[in-house]
Protein backbone atom coordinates (compact mmCIF):
# COMPACT_ATOMS: atom_id res chain seq x y z
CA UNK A 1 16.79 -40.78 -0.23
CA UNK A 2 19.26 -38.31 0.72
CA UNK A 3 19.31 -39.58 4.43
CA UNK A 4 19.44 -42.69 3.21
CA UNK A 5 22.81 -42.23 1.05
CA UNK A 6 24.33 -40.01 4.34
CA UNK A 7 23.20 -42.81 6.63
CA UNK A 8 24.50 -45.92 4.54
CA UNK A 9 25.84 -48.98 6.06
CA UNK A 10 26.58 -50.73 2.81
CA UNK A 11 27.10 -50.38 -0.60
CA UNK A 12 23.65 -51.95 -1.56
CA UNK A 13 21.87 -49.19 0.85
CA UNK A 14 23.99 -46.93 -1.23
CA UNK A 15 22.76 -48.08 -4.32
CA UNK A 16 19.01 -48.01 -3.44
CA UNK A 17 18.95 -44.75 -1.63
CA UNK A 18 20.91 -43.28 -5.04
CA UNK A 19 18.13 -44.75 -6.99
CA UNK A 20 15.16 -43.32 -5.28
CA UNK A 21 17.06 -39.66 -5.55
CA UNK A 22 17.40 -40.41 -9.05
CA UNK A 23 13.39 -41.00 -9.15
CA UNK A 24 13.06 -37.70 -6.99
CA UNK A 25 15.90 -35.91 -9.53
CA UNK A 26 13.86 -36.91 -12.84
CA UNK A 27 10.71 -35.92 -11.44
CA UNK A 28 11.95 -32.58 -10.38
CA UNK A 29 14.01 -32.02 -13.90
CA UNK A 30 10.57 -33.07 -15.67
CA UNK A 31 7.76 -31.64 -13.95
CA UNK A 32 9.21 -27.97 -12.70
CA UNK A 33 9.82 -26.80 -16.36
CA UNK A 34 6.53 -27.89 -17.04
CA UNK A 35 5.27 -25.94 -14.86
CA UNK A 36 6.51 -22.99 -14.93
CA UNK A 37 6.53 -22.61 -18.73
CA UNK A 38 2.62 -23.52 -18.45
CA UNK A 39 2.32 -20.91 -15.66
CA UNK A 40 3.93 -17.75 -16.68
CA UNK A 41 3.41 -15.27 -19.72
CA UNK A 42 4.55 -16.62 -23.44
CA UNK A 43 7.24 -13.72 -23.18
CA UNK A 44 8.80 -14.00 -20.85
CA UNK A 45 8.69 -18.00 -21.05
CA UNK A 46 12.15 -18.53 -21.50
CA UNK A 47 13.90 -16.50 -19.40
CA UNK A 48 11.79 -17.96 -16.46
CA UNK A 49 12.12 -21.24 -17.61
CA UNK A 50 15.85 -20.96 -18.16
CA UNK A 51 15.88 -19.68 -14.32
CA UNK A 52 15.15 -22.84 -13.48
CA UNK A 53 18.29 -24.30 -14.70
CA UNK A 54 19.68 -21.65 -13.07
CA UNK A 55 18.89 -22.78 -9.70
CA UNK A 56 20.27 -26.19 -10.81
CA UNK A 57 23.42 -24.92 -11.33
CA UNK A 58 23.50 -22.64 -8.34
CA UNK A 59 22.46 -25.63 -6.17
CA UNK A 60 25.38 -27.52 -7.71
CA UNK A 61 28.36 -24.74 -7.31
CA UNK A 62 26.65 -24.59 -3.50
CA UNK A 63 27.09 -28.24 -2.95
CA UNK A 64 30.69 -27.59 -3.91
CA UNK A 65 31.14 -25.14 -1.73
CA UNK A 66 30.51 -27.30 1.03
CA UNK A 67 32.11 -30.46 0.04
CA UNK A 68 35.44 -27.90 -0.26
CA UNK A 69 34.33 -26.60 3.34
CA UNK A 70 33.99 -30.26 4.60
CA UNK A 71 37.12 -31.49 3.54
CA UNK A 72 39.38 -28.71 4.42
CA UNK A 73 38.21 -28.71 7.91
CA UNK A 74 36.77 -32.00 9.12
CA UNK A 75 39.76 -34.34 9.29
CA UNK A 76 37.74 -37.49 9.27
CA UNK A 77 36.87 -38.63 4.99
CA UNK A 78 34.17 -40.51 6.14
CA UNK A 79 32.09 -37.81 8.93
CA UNK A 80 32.86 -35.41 5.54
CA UNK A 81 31.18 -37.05 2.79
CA UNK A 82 28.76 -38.09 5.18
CA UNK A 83 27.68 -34.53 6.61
CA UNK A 84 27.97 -32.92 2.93
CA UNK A 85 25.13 -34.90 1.89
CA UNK A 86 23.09 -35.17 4.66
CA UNK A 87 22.92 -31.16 4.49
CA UNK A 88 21.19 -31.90 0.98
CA UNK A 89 18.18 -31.81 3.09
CA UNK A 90 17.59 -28.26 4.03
CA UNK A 91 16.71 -27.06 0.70
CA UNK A 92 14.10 -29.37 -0.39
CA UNK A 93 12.53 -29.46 3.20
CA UNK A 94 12.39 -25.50 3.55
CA UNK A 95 10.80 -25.34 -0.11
CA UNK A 96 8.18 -27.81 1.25
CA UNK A 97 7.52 -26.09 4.62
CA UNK A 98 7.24 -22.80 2.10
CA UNK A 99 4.48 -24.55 -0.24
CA UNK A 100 2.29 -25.71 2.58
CA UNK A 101 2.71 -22.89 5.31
CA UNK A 102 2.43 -20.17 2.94
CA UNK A 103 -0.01 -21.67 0.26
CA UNK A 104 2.10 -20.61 -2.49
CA UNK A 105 1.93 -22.83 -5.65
CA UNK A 106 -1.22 -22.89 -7.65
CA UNK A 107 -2.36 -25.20 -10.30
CA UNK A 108 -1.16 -24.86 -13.93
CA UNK A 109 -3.83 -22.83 -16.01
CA UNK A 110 -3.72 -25.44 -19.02
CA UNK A 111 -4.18 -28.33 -17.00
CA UNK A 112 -7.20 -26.64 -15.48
CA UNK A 113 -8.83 -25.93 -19.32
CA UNK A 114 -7.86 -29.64 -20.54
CA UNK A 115 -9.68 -30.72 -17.89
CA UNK A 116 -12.76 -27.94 -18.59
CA UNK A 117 -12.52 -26.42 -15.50
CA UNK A 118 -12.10 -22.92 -16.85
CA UNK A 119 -13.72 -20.32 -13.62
CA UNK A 120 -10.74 -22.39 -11.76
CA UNK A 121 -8.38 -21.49 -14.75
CA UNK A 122 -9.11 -17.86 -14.54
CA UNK A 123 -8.96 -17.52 -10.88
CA UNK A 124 -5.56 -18.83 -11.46
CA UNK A 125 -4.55 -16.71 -14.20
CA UNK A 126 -6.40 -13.61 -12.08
CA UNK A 127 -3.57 -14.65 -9.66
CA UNK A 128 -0.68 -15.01 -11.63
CA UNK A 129 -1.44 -12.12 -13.92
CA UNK A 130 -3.04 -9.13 -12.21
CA UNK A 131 -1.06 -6.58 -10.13
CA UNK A 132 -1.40 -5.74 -6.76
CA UNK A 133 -4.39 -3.41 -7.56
CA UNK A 134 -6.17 -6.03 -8.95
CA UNK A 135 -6.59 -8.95 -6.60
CA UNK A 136 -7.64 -12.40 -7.51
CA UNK A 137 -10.76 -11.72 -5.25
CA UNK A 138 -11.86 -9.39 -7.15
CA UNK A 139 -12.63 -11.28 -10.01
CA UNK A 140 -15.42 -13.13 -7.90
CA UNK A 141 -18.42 -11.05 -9.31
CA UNK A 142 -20.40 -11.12 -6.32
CA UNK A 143 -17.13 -10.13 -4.31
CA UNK A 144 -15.97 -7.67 -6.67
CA UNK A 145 -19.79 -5.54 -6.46
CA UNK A 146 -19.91 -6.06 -2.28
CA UNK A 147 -16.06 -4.51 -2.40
CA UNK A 148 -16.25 -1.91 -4.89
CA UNK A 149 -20.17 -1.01 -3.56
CA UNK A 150 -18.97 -0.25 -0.31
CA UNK A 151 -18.96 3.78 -0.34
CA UNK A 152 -20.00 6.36 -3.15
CA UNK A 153 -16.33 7.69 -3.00
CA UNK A 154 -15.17 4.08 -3.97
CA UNK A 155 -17.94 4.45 -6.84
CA UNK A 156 -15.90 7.13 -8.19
CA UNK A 157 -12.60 5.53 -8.19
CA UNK A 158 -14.29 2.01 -9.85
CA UNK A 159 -15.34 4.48 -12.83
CA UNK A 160 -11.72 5.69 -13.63
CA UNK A 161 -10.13 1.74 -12.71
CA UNK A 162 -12.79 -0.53 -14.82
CA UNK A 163 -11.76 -0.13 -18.40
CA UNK A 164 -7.59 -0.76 -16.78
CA UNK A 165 -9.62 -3.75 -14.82
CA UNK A 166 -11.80 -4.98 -18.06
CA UNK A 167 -9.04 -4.76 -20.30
CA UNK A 168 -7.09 -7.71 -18.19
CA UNK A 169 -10.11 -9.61 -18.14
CA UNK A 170 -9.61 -9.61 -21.56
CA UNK A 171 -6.42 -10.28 -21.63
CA UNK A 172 -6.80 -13.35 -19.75
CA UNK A 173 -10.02 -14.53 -21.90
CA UNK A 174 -7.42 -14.30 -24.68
CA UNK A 175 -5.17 -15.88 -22.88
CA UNK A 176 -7.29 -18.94 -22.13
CA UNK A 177 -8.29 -19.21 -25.72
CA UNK A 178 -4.83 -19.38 -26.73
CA UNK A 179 -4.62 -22.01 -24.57
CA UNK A 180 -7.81 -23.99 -25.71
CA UNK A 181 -6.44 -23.62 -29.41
CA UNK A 182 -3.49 -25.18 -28.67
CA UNK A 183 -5.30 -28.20 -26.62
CA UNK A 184 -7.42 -28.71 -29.72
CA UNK A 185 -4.98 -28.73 -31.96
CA UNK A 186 -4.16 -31.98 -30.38
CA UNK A 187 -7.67 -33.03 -29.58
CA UNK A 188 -9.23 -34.39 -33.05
CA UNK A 189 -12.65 -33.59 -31.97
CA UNK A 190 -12.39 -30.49 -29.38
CA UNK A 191 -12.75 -27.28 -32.13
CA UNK A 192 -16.70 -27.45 -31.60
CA UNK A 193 -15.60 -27.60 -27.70
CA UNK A 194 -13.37 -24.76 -27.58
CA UNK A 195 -15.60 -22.46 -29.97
CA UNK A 196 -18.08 -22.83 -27.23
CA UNK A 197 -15.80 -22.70 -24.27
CA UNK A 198 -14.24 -19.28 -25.84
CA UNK A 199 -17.80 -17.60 -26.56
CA UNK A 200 -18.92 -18.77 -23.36
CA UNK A 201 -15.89 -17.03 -21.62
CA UNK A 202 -15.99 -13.94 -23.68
CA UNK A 203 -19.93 -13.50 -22.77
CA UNK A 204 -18.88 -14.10 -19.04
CA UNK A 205 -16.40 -10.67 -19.04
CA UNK A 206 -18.88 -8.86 -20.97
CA UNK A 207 -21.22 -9.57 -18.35
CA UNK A 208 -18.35 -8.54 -15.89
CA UNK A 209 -18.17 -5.52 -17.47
CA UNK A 210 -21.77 -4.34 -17.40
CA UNK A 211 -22.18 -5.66 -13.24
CA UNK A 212 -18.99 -3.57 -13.10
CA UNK A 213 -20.75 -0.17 -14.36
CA UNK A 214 -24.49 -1.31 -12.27
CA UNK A 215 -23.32 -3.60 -9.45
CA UNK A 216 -25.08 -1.38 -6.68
CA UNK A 217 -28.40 -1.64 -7.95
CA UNK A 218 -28.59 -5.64 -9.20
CA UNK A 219 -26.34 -7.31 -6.20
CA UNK A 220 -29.15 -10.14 -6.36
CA UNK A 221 -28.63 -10.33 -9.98
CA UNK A 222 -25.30 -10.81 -9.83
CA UNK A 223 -25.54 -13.54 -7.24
CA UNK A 224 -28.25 -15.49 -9.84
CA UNK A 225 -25.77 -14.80 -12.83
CA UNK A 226 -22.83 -16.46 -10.84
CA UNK A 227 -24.64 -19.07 -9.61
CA UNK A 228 -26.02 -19.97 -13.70
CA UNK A 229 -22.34 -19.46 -14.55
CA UNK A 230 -21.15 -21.75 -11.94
CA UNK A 231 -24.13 -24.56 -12.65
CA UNK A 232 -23.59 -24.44 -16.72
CA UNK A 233 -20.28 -24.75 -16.49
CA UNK A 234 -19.88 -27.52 -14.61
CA UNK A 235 -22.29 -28.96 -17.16
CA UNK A 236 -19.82 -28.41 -19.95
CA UNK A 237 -16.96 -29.79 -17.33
CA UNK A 238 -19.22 -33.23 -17.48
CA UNK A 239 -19.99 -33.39 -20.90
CA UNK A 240 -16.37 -32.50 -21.82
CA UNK A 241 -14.73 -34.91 -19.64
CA UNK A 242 -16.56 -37.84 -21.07
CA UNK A 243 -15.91 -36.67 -24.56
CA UNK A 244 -11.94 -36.59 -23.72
CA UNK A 245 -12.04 -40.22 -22.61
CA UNK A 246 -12.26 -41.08 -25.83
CA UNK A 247 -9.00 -39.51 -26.95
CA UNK A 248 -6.39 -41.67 -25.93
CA UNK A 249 -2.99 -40.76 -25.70
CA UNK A 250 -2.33 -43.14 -28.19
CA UNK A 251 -4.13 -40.71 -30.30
CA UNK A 252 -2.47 -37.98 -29.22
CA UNK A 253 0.62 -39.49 -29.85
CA UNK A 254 -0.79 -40.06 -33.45
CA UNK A 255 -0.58 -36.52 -34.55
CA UNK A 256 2.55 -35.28 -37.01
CA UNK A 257 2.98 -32.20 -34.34
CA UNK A 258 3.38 -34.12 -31.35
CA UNK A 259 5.21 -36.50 -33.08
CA UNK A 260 7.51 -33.80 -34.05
CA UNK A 261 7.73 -32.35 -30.99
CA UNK A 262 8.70 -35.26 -29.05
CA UNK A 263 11.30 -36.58 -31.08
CA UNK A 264 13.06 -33.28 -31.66
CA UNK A 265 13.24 -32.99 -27.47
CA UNK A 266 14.41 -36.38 -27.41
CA UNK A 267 17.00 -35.64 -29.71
CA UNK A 268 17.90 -32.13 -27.69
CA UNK A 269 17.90 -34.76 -24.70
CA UNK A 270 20.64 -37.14 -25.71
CA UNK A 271 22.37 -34.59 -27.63
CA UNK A 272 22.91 -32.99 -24.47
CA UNK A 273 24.15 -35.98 -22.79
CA UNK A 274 26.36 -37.30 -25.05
CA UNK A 275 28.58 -33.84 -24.87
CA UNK A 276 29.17 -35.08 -21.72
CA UNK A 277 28.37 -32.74 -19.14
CA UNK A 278 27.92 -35.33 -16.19
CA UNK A 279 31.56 -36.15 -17.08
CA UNK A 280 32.52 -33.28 -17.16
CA UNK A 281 30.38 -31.91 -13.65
CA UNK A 282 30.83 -35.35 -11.64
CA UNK A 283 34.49 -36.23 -12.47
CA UNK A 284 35.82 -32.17 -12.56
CA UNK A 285 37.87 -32.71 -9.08
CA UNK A 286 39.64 -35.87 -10.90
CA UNK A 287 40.68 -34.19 -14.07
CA UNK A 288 42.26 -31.61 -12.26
CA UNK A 289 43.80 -34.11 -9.73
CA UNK A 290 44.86 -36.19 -13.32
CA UNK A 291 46.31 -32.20 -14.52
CA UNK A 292 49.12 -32.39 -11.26
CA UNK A 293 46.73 -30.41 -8.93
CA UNK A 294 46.23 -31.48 -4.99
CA UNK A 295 42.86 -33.37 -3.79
CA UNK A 296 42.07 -30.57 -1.79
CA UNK A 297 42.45 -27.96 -4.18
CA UNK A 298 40.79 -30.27 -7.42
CA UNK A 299 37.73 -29.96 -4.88
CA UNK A 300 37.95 -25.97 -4.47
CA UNK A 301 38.25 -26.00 -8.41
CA UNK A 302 35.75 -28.03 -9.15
CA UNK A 303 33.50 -25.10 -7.81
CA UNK A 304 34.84 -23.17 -10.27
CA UNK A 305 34.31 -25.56 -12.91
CA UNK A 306 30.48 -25.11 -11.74
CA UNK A 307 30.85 -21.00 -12.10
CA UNK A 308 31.93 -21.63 -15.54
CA UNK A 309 28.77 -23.16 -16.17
CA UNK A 310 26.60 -20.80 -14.02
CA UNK A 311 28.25 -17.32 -16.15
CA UNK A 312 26.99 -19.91 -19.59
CA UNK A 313 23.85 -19.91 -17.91
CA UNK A 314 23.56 -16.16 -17.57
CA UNK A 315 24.27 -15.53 -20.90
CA UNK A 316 21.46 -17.63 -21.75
CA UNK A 317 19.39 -16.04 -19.59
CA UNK A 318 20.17 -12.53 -21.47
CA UNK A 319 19.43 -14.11 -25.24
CA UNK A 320 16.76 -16.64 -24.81
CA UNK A 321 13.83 -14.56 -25.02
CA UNK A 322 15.67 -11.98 -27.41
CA UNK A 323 17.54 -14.09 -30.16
CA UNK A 324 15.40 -17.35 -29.44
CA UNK A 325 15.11 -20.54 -28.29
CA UNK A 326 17.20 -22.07 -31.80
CA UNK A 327 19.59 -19.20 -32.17
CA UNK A 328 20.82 -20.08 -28.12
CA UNK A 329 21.04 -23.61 -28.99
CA UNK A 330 22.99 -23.29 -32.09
CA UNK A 331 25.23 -20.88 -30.80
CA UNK A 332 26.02 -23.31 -28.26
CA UNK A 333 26.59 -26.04 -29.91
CA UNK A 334 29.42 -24.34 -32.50
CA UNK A 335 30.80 -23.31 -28.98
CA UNK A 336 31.28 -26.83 -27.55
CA UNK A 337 32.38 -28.76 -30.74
CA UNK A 338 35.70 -26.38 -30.53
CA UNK A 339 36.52 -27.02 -26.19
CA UNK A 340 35.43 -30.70 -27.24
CA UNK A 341 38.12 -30.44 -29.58
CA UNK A 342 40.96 -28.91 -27.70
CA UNK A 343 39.74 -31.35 -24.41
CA UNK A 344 40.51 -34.14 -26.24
CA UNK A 345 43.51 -33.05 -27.61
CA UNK A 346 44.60 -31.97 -24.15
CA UNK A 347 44.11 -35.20 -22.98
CA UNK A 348 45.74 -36.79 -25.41
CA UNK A 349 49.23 -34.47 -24.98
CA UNK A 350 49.20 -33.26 -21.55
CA UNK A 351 46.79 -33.24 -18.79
CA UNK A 352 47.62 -30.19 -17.75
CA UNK A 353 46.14 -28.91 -20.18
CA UNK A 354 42.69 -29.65 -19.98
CA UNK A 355 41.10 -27.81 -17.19
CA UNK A 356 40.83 -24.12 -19.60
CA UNK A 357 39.80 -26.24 -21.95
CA UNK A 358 37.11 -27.65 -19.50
CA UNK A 359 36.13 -24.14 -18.61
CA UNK A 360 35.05 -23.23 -22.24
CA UNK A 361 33.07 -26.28 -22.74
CA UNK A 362 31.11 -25.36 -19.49
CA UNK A 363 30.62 -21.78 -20.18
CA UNK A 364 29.67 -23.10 -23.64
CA UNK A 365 27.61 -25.85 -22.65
CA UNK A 366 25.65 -23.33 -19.74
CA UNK A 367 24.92 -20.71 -22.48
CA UNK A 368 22.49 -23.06 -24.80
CA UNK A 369 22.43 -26.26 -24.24
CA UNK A 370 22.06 -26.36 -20.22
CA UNK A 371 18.68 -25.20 -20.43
């Protein structure tokens, strides 16, 4: 898409490449929060979350940069809006070469319990969760007693590690039944699912445990245990799956806390656009060209309009997991009803006036409602 709108002949190539970037744009704005807030500890949720929008912005005061670069130094308008938006590609083509070179991303944790396949679930969380003396490998019971059985002397230093190593098996058994209570919350028949899921789990690190303390004398053991483990549970995967077919997301839908959910982010959704911020970020360089400033320097300050927005999203970043997620919002929101104000007013007496006005409501806007 973004070769497409560099490369355009017409305005209906324009159009069409714009709307398949737009498909690409909602995708990315919907799915990457997703993710990562399914992915990363409940505390530190919305910090990382809120990083996100952090890139956004970042990738947005960067494009600025060089559509100020492009225009003060390549003469021709047309090579210049051209060559600032065919360099669009580089970032999502090095992310791309970075998820398939380096086999970085992993699957979300919750999708892998919804779908019952909780050994993948805790590899994943092993991942995400344990340090660097804990490796997801060595979660892998038959693994974990070849590694730690290699020498007496690595006996000795498995005695003082394995109560630090069961207790975050434990904490991500908790972790996964926090996870399974909140998917049958939603799931009107699940609770006799998850009870056994959970008690399943928890019997699975207690067995952990004990291998832990004997692995050098049962290795064969171990290997029979795993493979049980690994032959029941995809028995509960089956059974599982065909009960959740039944639950439609029509059913889903059906229940007062999703309901509640969804509408209240739908509201958060178009109260966020109808404050105008794509005004605002799309149409900066003109208000400054309509306040009496140059073309060339409107562009420069529109990159500053975008650092406004970035320092909002900062302070966001310092609150969101402190104050919370409603005390961020609201405190935004009393923030941009005021620079609203004034805009308006600037507008209406002197253009001029408008860009501090602009600034506030972007430094407002980035510290709440942004993310």
């Amino acid at each position: 898409a973004t070769i497409g709108c560099a490369l355009t002949l017409n305005i209906l190539m324009l159009i069409g490449a714009r709307a398949l970037l737009g498909i690409g744009i909602g995708l990315n704005f919907t799915v990457i929060p997703m993710y990562v807030a399914e992915t990363v500890p409940k505390d530190q949720r919305g910090r990382i979350v809120d990083l996100s929008d952090f890139s956004v912005v970042s990738g947005q005061l960067l494009s600025g940069i060089i559509n100020g670069f492009t225009s003060t130094f390549i003469s021709n308008d047309n090579l210049a809006w051209r060559l600032a938006i065919f360099l669009g590609i580089l970032p999502p083509s090095i992310l791309v070469l970075i998820i398939f070179l380096f086999d970085t991303s992993v699957e979300s944790p919750r999708w892998l319990i919804s779908k019952s396949l909780i050994f993948q679930a805790k590899d994943t969380l092993a991942l995400l969760r344990l340090d660097e003396h804990f490796p997801k490998e060595s979660l892998s019971t038959q693994q974990y007693s070849q590694k730690e059985g290699a020498s007496s002397s690595e006996d000795d230093q498995e005695d003082n590690s394995s109560p630090q190593l069961e207790e975050k098996f434990l904490l991500i058994a908790n972790e996964i039944e926090s996870i399974q209570k909140a998917i049958s919350s939603i799931s009107s028949n699940s609770t006799q699912r998850h009870e056994s899921n959970s008690t399943y789990f928890r019997a699975q690190v207690d067995e952990h445990a004990q291998i832990d303390h004997h692995h050098h004398h049962h290795e064969e053991d171990v290997q029979e245990i795993e493979h049980h483990h690994h032959h029941e549970e995809e028995e509960k995967g089956r059974e599982e799956k065909d009960q959740n077919k039944k639950i439609t997301l029509v059913k889903r839908m059906s229940t007062l806390r999703v309901q509640r959910a969804l509408w209240l982010g739908i509201g958060i959704q178009i109260l966020t656009q109808l404050s105008g911020i794509n005004a605002a970020m799309y149409y900066g360089a003109d208000i400054c060209i309509d306040a009496g400033l140059p073309q060339e320097t409107s562009i420069w300050l529109a990159c500053g309009l975008t650092f406004a927005q970035l320092i909002g999203v900062k302070i966001s970043l310092s609150t969101v997991d402190i104050k919370g997620r409603r005390f961020t919002l609201l405190r935004s929101l009393l923030c941009v009803i005021p620079c609203l104000l004034l805009l308006g007013i600037a507008f209406l007496l002197d253009s001029s006036l408008a860009v501090l006005p602009l600034i506030g409501y972007l430094i407002a806007f980035g510290s709440g409602l942004s993310g």
